[in-house]
N, C-alpha and C. Protein backbone atom coordinates (compact mmCIF):
# COMPACT_ATOMS: atom_id res chain seq x y z
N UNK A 1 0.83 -1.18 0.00
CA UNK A 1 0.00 0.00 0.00
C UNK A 1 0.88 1.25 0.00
N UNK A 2 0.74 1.96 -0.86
CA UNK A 2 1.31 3.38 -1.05
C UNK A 2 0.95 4.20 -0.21
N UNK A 3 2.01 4.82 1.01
CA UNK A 3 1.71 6.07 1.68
C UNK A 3 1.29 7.34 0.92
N UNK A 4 0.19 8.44 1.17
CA UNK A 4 0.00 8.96 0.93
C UNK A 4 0.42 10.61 1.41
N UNK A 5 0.50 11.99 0.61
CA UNK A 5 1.19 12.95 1.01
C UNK A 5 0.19 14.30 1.18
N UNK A 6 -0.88 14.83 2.08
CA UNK A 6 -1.19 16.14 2.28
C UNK A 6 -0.59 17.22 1.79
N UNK A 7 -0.98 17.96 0.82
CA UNK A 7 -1.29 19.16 0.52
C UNK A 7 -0.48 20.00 1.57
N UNK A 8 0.59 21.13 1.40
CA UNK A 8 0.77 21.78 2.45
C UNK A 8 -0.17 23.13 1.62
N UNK A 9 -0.28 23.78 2.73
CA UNK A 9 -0.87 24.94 1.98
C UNK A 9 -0.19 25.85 1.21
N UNK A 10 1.39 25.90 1.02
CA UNK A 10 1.77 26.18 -0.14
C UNK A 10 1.61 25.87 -1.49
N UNK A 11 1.90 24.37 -1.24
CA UNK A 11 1.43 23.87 -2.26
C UNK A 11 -0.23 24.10 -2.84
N UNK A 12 -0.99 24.18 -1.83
CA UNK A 12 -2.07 24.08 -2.31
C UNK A 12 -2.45 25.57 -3.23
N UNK A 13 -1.75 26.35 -2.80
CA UNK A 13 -1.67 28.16 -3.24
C UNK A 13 -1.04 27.85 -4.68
N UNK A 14 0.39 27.41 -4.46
CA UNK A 14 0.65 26.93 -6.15
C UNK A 14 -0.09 26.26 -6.85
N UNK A 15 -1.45 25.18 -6.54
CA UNK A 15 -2.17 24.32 -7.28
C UNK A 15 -2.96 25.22 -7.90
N UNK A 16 -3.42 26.80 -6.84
CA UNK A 16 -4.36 27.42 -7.91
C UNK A 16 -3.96 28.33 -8.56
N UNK A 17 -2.73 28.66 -8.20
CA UNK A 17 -2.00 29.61 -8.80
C UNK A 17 -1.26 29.43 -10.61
N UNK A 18 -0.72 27.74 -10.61
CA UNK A 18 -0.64 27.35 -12.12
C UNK A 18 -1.99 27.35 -12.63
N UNK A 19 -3.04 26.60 -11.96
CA UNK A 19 -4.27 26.49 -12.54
C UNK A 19 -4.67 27.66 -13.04
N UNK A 20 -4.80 29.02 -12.34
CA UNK A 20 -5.44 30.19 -12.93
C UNK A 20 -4.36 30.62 -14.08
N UNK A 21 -3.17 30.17 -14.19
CA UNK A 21 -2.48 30.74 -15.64
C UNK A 21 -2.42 29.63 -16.33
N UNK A 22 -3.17 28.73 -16.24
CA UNK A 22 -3.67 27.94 -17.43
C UNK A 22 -2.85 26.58 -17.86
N UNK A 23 -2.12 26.34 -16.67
CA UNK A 23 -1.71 24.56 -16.73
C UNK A 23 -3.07 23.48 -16.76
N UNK A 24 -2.72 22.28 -17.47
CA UNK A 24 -3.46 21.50 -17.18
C UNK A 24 -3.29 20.96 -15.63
N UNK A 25 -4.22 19.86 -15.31
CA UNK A 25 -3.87 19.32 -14.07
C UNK A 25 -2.67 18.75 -14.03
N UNK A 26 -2.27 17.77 -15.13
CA UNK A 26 -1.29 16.72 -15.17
C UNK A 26 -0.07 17.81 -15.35
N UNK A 27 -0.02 19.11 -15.45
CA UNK A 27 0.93 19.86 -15.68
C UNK A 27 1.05 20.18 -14.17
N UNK A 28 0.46 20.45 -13.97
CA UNK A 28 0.60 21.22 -12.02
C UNK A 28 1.43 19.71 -11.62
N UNK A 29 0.59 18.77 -11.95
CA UNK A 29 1.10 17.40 -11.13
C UNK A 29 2.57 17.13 -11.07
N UNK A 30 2.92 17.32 -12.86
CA UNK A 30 4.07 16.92 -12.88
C UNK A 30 4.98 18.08 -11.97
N UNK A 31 4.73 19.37 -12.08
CA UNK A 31 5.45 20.74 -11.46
C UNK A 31 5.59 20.62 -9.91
N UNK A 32 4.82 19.70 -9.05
CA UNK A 32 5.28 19.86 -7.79
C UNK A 32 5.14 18.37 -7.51
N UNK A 33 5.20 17.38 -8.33
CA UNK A 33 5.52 16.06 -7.61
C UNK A 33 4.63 15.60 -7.13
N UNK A 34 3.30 15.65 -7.10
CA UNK A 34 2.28 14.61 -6.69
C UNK A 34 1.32 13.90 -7.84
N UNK A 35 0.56 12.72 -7.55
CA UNK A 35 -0.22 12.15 -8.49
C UNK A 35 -0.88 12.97 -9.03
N UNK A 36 -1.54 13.10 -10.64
CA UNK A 36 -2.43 14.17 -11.06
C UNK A 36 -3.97 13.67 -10.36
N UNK A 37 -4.26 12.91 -9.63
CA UNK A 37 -5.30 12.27 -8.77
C UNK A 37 -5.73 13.20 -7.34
N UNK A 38 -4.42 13.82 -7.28
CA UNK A 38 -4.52 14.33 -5.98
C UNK A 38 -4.84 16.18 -6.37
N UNK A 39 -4.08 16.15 -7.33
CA UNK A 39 -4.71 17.98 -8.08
C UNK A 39 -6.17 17.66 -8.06
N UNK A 40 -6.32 16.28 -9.02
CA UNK A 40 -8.12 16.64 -9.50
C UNK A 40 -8.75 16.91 -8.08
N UNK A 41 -8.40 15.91 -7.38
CA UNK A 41 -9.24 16.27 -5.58
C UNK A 41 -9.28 17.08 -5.41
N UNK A 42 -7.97 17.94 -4.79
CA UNK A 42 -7.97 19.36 -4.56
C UNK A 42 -8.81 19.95 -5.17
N UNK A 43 -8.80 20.43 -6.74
CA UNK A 43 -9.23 21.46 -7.03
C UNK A 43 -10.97 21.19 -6.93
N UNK A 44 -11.38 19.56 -6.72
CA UNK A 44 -13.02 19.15 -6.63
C UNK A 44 -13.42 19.73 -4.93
N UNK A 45 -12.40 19.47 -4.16
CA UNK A 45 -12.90 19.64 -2.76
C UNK A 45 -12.82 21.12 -2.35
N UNK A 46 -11.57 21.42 -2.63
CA UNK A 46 -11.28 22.77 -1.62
C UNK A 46 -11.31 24.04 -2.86
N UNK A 47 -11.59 25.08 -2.59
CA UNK A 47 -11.76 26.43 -3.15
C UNK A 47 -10.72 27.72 -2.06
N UNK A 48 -9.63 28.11 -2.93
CA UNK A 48 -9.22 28.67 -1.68
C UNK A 48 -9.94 29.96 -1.35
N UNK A 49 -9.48 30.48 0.12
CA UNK A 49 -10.00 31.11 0.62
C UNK A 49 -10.17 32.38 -0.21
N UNK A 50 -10.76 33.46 0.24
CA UNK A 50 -10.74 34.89 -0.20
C UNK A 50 -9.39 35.48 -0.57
N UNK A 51 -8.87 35.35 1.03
CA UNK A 51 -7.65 36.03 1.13
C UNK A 51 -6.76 35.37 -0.10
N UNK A 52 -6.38 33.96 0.03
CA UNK A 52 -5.93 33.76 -1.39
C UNK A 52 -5.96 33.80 -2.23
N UNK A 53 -7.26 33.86 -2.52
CA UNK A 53 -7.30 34.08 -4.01
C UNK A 53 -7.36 35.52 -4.41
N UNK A 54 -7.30 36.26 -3.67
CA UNK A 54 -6.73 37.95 -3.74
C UNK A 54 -5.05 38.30 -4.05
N UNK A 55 -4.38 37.58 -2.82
CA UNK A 55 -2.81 36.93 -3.26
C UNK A 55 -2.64 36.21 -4.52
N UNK A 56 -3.38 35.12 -4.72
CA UNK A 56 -3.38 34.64 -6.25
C UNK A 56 -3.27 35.47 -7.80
N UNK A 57 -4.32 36.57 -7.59
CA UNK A 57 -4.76 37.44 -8.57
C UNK A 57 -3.50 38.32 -8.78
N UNK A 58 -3.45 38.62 -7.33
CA UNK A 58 -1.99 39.95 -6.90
C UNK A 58 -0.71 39.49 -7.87
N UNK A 59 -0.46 38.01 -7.38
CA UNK A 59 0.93 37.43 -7.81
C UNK A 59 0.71 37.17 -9.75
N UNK A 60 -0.63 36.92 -10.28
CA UNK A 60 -0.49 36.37 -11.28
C UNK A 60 -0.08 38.17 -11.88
N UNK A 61 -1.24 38.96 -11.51
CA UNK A 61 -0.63 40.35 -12.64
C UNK A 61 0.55 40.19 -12.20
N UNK A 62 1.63 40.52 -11.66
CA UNK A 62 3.01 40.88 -10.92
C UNK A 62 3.47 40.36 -12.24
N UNK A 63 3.43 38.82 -11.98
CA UNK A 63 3.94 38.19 -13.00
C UNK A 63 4.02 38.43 -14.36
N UNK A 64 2.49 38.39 -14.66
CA UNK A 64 2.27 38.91 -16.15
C UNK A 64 3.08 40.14 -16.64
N UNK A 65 3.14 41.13 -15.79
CA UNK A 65 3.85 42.68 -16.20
C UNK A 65 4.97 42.35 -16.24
N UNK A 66 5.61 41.49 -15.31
CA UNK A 66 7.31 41.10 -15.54
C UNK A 66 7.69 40.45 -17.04
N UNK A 67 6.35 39.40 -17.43
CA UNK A 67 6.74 38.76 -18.55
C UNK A 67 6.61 39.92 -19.64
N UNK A 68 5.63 41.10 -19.95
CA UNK A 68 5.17 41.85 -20.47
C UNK A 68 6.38 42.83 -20.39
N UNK A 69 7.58 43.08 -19.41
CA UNK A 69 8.28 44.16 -19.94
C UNK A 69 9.76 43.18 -20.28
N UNK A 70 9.80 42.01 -20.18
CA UNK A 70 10.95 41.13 -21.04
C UNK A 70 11.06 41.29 -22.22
């Protein structure tokens, strides 16, 4: 039987954080090392909070403008 690995909540911040810039699941999966079984869960069970997904939004423009003045 295969031990199984919890979500830290970093990770879980990066699960929605590739997701909202448009990885597939099996892409997030492969990017931080867990089964793509355990993304689909995540993203079926949990919704992150407010606050994160405010941080989420924050970090994706940041990003975008960085790629935008390369």
């Amino acid at each position: 039987m295969r031990s199984y690995h919890r979500l830290t909540e970093g990770e879980r911040n990066q699960v929605y954080a590739l997701k909202k810039s448009g990885l597939t699941q099996c892409a997030i999966a492969d990017q931080i090392c867990v089964n793509k079984s355990t993304i689909s869960r995540e993203l079926k069970r949990n919704e992150p909070p407010l606050v994160c997904r405010r941080l989420i939004t924050s970090c994706y423009a940041t990003i975008s403008n960085v790629l935008n003045c390369a």
